[in-house]
N, C-alpha and C. Protein backbone atom coordinates (compact mmCIF):
# COMPACT_ATOMS: atom_id res chain seq x y z
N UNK A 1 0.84 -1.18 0.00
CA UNK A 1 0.00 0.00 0.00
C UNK A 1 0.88 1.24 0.00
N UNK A 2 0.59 2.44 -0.69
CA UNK A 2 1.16 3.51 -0.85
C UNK A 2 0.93 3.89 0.55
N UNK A 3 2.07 5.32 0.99
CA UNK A 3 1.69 5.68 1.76
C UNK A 3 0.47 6.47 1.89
N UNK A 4 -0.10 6.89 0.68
CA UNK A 4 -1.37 7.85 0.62
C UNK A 4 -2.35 6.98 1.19
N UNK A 5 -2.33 5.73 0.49
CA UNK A 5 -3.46 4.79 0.74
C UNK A 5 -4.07 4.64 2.72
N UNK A 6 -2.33 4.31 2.92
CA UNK A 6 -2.30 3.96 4.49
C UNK A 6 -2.96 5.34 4.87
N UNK A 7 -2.95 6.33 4.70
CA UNK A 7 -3.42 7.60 5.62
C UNK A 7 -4.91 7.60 5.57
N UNK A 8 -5.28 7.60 4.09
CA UNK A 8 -6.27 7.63 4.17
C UNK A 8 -7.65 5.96 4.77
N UNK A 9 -6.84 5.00 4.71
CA UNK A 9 -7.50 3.66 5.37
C UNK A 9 -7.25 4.42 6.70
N UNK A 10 -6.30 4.75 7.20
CA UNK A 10 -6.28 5.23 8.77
C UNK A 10 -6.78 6.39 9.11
N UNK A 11 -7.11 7.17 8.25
CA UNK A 11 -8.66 8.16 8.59
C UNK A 11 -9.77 7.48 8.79
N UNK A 12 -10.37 6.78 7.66
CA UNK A 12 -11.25 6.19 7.82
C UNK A 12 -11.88 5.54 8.83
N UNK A 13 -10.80 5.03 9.32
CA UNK A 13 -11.34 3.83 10.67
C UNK A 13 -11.80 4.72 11.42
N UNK A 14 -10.49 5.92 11.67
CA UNK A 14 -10.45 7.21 12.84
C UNK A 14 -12.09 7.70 12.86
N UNK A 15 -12.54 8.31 11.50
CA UNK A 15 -13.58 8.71 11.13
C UNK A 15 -14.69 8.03 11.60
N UNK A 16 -14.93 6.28 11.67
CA UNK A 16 -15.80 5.76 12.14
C UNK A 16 -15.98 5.82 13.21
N UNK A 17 -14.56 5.84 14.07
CA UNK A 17 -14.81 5.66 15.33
C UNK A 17 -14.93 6.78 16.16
N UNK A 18 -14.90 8.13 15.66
CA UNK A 18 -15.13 8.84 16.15
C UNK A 18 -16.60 9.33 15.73
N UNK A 19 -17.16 8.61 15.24
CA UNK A 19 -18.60 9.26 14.80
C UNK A 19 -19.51 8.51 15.59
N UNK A 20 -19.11 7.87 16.04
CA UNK A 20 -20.42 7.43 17.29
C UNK A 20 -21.64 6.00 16.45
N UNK A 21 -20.87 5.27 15.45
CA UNK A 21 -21.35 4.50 15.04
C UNK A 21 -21.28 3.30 15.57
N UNK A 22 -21.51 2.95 16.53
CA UNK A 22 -21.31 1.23 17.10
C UNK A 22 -22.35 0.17 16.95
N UNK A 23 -21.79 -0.97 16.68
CA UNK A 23 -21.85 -2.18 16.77
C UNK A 23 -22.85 -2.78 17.53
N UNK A 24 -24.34 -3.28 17.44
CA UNK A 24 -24.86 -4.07 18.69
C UNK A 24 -24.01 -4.99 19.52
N UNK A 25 -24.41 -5.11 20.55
CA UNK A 25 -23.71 -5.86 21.40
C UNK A 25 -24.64 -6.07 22.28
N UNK A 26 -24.69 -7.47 23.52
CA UNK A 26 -25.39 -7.76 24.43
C UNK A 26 -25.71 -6.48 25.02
N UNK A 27 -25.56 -5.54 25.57
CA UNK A 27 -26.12 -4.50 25.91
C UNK A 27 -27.03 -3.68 25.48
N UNK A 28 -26.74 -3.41 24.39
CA UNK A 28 -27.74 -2.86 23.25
C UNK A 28 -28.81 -3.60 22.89
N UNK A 29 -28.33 -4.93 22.45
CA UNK A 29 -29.66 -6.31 22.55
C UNK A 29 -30.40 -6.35 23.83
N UNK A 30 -29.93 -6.03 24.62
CA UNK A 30 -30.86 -6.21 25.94
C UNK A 30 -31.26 -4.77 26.31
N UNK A 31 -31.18 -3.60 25.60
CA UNK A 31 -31.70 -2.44 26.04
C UNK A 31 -33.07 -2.64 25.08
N UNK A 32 -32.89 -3.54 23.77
CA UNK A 32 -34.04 -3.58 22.61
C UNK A 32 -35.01 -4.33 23.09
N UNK A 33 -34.35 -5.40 23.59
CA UNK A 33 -35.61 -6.69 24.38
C UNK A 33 -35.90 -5.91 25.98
N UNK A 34 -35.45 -5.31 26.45
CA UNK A 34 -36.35 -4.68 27.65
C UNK A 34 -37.30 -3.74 26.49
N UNK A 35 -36.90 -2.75 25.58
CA UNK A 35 -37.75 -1.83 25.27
C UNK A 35 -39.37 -2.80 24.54
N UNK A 36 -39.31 -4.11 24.31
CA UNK A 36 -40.00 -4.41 23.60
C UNK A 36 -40.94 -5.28 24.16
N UNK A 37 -40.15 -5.25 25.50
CA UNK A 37 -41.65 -5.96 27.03
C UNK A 37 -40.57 -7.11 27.13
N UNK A 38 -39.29 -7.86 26.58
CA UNK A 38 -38.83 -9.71 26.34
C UNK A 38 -38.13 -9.30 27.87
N UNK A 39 -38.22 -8.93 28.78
CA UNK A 39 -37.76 -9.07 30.15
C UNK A 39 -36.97 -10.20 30.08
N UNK A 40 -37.06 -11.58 30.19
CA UNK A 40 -36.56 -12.76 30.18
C UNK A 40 -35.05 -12.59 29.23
N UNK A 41 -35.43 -12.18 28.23
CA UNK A 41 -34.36 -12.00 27.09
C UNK A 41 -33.50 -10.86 27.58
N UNK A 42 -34.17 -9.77 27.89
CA UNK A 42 -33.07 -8.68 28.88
C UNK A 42 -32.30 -9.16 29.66
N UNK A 43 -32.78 -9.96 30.40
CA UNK A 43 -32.31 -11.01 31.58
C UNK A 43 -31.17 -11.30 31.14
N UNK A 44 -31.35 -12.08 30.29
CA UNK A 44 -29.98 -13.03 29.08
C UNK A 44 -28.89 -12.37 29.00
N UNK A 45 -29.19 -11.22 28.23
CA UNK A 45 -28.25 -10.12 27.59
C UNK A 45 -27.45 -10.05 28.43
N UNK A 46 -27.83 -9.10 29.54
CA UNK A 46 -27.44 -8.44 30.63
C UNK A 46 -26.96 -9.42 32.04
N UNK A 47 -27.38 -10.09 32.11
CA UNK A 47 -27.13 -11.02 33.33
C UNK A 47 -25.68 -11.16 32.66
N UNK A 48 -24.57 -11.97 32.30
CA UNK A 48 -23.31 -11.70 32.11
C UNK A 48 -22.75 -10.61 31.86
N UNK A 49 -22.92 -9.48 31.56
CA UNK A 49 -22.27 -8.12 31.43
C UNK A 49 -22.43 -7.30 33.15
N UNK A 50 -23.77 -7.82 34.09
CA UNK A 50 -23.81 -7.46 34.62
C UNK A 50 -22.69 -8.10 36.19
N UNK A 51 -22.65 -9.71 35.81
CA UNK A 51 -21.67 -10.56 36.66
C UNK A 51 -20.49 -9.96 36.22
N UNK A 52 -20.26 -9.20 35.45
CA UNK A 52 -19.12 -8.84 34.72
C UNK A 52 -18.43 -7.29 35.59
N UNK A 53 -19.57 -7.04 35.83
CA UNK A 53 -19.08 -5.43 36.34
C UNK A 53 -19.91 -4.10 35.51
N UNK A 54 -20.42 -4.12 34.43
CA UNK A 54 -20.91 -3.50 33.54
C UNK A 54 -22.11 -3.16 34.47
N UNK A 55 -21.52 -1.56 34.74
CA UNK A 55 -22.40 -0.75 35.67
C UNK A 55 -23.98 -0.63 35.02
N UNK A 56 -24.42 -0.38 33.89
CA UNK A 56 -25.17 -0.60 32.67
C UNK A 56 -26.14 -1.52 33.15
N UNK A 57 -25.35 -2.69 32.98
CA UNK A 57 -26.10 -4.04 32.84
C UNK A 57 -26.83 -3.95 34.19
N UNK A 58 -25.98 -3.37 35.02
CA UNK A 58 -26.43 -3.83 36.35
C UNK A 58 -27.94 -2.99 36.77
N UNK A 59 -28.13 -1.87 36.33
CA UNK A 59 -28.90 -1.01 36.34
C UNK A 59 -29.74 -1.39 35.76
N UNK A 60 -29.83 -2.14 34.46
CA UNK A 60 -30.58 -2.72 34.29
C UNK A 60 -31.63 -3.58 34.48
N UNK A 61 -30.21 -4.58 35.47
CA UNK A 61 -31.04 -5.87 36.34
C UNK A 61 -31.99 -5.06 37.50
N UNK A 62 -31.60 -4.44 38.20
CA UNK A 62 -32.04 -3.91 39.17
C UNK A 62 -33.28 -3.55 38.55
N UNK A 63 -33.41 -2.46 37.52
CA UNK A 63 -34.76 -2.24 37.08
C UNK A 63 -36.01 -3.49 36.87
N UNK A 64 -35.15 -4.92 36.22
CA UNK A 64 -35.90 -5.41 36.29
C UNK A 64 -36.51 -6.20 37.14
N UNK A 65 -35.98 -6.14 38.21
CA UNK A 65 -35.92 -6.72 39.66
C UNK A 65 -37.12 -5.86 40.40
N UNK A 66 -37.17 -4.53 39.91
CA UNK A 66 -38.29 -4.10 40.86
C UNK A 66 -39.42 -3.52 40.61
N UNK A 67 -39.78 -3.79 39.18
CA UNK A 67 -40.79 -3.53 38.31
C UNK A 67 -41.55 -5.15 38.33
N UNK A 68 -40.52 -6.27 38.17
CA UNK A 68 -41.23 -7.63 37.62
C UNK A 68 -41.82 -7.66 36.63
N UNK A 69 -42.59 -8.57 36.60
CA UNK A 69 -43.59 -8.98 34.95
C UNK A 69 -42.54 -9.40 33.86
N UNK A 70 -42.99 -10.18 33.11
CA UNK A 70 -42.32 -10.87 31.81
C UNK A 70 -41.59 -12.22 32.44
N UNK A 71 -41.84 -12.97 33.14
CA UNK A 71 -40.95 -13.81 33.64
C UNK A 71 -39.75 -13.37 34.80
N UNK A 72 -39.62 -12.25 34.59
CA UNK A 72 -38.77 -11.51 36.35
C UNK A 72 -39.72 -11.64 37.52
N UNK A 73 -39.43 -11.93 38.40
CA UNK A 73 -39.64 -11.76 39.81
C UNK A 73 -39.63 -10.61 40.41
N UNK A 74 -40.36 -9.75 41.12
CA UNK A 74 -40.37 -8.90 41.23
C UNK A 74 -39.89 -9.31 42.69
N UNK A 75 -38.04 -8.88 42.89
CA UNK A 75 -37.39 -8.65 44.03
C UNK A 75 -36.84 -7.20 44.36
N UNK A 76 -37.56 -6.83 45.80
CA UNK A 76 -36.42 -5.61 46.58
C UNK A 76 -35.42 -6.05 46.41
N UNK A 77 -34.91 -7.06 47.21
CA UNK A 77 -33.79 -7.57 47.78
C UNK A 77 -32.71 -7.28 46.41
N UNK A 78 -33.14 -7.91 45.77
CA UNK A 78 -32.24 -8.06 44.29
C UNK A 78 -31.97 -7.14 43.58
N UNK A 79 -33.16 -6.12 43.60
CA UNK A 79 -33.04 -4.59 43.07
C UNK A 79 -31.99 -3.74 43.60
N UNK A 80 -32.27 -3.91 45.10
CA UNK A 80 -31.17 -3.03 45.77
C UNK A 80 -29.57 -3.33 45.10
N UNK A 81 -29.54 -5.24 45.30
CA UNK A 81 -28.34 -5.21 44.82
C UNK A 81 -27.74 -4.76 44.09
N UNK A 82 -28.59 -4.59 42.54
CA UNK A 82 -27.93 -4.66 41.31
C UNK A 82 -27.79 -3.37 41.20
N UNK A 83 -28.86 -2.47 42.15
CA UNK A 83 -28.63 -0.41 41.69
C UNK A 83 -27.54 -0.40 42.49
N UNK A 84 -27.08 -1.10 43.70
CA UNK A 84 -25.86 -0.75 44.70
C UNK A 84 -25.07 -1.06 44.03
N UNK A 85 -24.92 -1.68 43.20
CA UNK A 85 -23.57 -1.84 42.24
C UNK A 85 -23.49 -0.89 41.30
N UNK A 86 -24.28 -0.37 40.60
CA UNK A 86 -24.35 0.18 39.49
C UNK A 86 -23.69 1.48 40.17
N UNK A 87 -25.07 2.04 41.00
CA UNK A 87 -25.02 3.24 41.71
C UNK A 87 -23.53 3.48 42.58
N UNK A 88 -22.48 2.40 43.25
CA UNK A 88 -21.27 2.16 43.73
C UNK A 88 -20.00 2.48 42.50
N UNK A 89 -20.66 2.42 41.48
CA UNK A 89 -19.86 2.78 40.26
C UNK A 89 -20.18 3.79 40.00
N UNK A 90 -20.66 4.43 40.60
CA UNK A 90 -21.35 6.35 40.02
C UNK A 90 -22.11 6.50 38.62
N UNK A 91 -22.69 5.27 38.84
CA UNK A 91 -24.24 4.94 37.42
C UNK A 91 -25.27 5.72 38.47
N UNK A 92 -25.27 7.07 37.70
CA UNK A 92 -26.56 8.12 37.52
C UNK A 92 -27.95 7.08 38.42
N UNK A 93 -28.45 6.35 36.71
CA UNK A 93 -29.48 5.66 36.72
C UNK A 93 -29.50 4.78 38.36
N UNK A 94 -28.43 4.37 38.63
CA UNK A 94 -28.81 3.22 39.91
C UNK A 94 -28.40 4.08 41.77
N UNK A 95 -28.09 5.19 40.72
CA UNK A 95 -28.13 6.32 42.08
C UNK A 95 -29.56 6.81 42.41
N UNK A 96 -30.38 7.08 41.25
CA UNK A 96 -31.34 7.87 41.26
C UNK A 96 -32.38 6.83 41.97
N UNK A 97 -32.38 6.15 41.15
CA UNK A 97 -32.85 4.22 41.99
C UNK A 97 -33.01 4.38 43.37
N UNK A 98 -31.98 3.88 43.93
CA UNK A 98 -31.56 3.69 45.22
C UNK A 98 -32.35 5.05 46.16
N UNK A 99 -32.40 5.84 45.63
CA UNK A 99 -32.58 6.74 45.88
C UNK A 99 -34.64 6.82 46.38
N UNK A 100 -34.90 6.53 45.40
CA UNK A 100 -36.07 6.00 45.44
C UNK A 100 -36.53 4.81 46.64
N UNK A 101 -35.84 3.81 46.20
CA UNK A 101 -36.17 2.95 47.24
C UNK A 101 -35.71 3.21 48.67
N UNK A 102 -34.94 4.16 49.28
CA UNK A 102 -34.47 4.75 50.77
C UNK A 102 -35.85 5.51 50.66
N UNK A 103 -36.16 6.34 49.72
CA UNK A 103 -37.18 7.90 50.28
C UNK A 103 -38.39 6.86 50.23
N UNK A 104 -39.02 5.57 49.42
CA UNK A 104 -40.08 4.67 49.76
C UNK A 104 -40.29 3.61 51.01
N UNK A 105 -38.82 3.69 51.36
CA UNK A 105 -38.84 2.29 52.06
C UNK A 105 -39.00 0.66 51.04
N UNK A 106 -38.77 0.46 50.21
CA UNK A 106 -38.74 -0.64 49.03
C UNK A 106 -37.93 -0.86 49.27
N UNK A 107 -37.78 -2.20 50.39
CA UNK A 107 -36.78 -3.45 50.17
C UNK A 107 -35.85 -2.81 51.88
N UNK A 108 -35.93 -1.63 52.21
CA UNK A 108 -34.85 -0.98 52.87
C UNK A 108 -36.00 -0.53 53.38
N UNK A 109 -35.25 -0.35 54.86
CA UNK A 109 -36.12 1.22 56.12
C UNK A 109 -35.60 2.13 55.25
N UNK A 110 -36.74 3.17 55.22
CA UNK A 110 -37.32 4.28 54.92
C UNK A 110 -35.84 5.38 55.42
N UNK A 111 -35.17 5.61 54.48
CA UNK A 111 -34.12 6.57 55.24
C UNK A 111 -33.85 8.06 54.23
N UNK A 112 -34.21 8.90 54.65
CA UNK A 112 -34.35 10.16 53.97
C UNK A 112 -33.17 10.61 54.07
N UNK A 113 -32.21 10.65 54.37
CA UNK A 113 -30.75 10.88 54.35
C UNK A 113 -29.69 10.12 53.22
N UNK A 114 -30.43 8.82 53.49
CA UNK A 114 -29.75 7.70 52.07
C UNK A 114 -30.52 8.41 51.44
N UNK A 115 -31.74 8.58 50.82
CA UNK A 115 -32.62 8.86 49.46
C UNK A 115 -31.67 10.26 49.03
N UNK A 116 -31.75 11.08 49.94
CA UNK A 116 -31.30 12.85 49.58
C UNK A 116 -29.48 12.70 49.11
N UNK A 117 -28.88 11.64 49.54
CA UNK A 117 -27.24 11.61 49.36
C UNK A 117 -27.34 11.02 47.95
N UNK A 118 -28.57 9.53 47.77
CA UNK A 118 -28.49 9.11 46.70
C UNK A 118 -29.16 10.26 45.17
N UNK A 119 -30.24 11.04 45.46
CA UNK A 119 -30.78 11.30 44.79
C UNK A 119 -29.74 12.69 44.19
N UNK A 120 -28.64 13.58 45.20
CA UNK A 120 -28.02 14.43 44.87
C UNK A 120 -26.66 13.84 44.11
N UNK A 121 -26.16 13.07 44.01
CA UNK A 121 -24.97 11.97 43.42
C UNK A 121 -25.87 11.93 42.31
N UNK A 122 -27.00 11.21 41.64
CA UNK A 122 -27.40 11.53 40.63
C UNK A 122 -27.76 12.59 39.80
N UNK A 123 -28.03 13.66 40.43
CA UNK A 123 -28.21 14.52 40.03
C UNK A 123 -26.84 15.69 39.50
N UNK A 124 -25.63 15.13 40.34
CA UNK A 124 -24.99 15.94 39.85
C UNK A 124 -23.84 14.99 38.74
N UNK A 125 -24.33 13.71 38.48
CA UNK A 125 -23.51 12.65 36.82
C UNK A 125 -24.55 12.35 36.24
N UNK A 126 -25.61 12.47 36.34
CA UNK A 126 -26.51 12.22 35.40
C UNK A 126 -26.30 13.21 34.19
N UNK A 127 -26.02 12.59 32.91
CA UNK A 127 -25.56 13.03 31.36
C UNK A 127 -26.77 13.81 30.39
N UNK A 128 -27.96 13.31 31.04
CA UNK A 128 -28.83 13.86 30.37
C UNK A 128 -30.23 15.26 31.29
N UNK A 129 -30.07 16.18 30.32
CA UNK A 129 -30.78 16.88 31.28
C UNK A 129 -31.97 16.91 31.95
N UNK A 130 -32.88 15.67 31.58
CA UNK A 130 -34.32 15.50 31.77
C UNK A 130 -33.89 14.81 33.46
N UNK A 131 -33.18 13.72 33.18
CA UNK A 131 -32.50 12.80 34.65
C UNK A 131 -31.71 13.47 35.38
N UNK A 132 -30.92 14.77 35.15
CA UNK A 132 -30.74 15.51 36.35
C UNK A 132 -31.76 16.48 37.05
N UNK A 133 -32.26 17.04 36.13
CA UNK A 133 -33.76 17.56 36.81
C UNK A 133 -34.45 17.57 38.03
N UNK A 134 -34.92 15.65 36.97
CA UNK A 134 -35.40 14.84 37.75
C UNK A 134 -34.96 14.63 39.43
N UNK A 135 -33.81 13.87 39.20
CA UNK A 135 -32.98 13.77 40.50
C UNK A 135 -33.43 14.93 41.25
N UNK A 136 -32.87 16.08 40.83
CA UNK A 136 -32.59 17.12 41.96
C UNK A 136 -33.76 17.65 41.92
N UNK A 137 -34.90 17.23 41.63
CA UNK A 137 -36.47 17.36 41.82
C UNK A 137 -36.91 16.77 42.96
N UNK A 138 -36.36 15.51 43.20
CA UNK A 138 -36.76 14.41 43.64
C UNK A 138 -35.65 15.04 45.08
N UNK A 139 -34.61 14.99 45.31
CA UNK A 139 -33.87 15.71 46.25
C UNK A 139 -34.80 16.62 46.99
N UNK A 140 -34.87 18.21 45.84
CA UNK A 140 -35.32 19.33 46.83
C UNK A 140 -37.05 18.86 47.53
N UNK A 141 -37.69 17.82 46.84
CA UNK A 141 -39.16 17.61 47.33
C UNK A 141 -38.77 16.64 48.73
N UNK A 142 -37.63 15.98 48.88
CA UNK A 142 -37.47 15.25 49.92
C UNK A 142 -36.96 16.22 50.97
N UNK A 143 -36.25 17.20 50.41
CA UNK A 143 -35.69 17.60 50.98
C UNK A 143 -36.67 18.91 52.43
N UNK A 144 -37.79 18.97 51.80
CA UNK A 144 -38.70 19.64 52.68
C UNK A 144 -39.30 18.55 53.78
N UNK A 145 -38.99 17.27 53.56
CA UNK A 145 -39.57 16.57 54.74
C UNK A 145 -38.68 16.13 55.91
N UNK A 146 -37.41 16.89 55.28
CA UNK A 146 -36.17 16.33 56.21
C UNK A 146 -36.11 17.58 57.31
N UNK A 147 -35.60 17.37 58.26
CA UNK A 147 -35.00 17.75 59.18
C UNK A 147 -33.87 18.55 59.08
N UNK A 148 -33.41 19.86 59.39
CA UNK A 148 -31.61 20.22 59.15
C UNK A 148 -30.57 19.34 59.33
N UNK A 149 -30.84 18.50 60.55
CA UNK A 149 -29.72 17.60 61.15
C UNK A 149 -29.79 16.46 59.75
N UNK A 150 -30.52 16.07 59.58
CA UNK A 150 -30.75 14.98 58.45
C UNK A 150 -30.26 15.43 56.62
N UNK A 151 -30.62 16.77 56.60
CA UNK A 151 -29.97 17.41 55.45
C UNK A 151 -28.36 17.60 55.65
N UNK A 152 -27.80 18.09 56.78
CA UNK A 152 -27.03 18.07 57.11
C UNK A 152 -25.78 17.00 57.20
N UNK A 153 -27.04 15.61 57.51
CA UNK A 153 -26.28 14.40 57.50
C UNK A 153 -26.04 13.74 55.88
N UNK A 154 -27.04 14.01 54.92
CA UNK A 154 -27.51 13.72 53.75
C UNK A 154 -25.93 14.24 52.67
N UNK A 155 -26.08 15.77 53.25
CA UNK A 155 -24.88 15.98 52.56
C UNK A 155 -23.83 16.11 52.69
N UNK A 156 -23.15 15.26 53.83
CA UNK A 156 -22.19 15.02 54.32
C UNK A 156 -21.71 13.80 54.07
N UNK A 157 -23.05 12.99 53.55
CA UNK A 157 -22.59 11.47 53.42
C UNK A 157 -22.25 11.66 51.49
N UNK A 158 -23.12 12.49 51.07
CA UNK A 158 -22.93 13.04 49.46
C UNK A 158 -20.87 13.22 49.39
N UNK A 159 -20.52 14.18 50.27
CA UNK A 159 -19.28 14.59 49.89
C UNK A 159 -18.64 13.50 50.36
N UNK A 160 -18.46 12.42 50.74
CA UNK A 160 -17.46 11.62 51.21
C UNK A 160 -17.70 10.59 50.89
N UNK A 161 -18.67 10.53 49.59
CA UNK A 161 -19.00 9.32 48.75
C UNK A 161 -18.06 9.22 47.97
N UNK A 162 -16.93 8.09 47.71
CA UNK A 162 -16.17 7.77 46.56
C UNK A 162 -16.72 6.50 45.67
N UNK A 163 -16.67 6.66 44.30
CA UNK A 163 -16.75 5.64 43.62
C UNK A 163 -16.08 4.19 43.68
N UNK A 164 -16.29 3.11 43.55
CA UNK A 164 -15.66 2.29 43.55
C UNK A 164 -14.72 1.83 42.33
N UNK A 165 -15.34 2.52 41.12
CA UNK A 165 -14.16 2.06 40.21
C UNK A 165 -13.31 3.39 39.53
């Protein structure tokens, strides 16, 4: 190959890969089969990406853990797990979660300090602007039922949250 040739084959690739064109993959397959009701098949996808570490996947499971229907089981227990992982990786989605299930009591005592630490951690990595909003919607409305000492505690446990990966 000329050298012209090589530059331009090595744009090309550059070009693809910087354009945001990817590849399905179990993740993507299992974001299509959750969108399409195949829960079970989400399951599939995601259940190894999620044993894997794939903060994603895990957020996933969790969702489907606490919704149920389609062949899922509708588990707290299991939900918590899979958003505590996600959400332990600073996944938005399994912060905002968690978050939910502390300010409901789902699966966990009712703790408005976890909900307000979880729901402000999402709110401030969440990528899209509708889900930070959200979050810090969901924060300031909790945040009128809390206590100072409890806000106080909420965002104290916020700043001395480190990610795990």
């Amino acid at each position: 190959m000329t050298q012209r040739a090589n530059i331009l084959l090595v744009g090309g690739v550059l070009a693809l890969a910087l354009s945001g064109i990817a590849v399905a993959g179990p993740l993507e397959d299992g974001n299509a089969a959750y969108e399409r009701g195949d829960y079970a098949a989400a399951m599939n996808y995601w259940r190894p990406l999620a044993d894997g570490g794939n903060a994603d996947a895990q957020f996933g499971l969790g969702t489907l853990y606490i919704n149920g229907g389609g062949g899922v089981p509708r588990d707290y227990a299991r939900a918590l797990a899979w958003y505590r992982k996600a959400a332990d990786q600073g996944n938005a989605g399994g912060q905002a979660s968690l978050g939910v299930m502390y300010a409901a009591g789902l699966g966990v005592p009712r703790d408005y300090a976890q909900a307000h630490m979880w729901f402000n951690l999402s709110a401030s990595r969440a990528t899209e602007a509708e889900d930070r909003d959200s979050a810090a919607k969901n924060r300031d409305e909790l945040a009128a039922k809390m206590t100072p000492d409890q806000i106080t505690e909420a965002q104290r446990l916020a700043r001395e949250w480190k990610p795990t990966k």
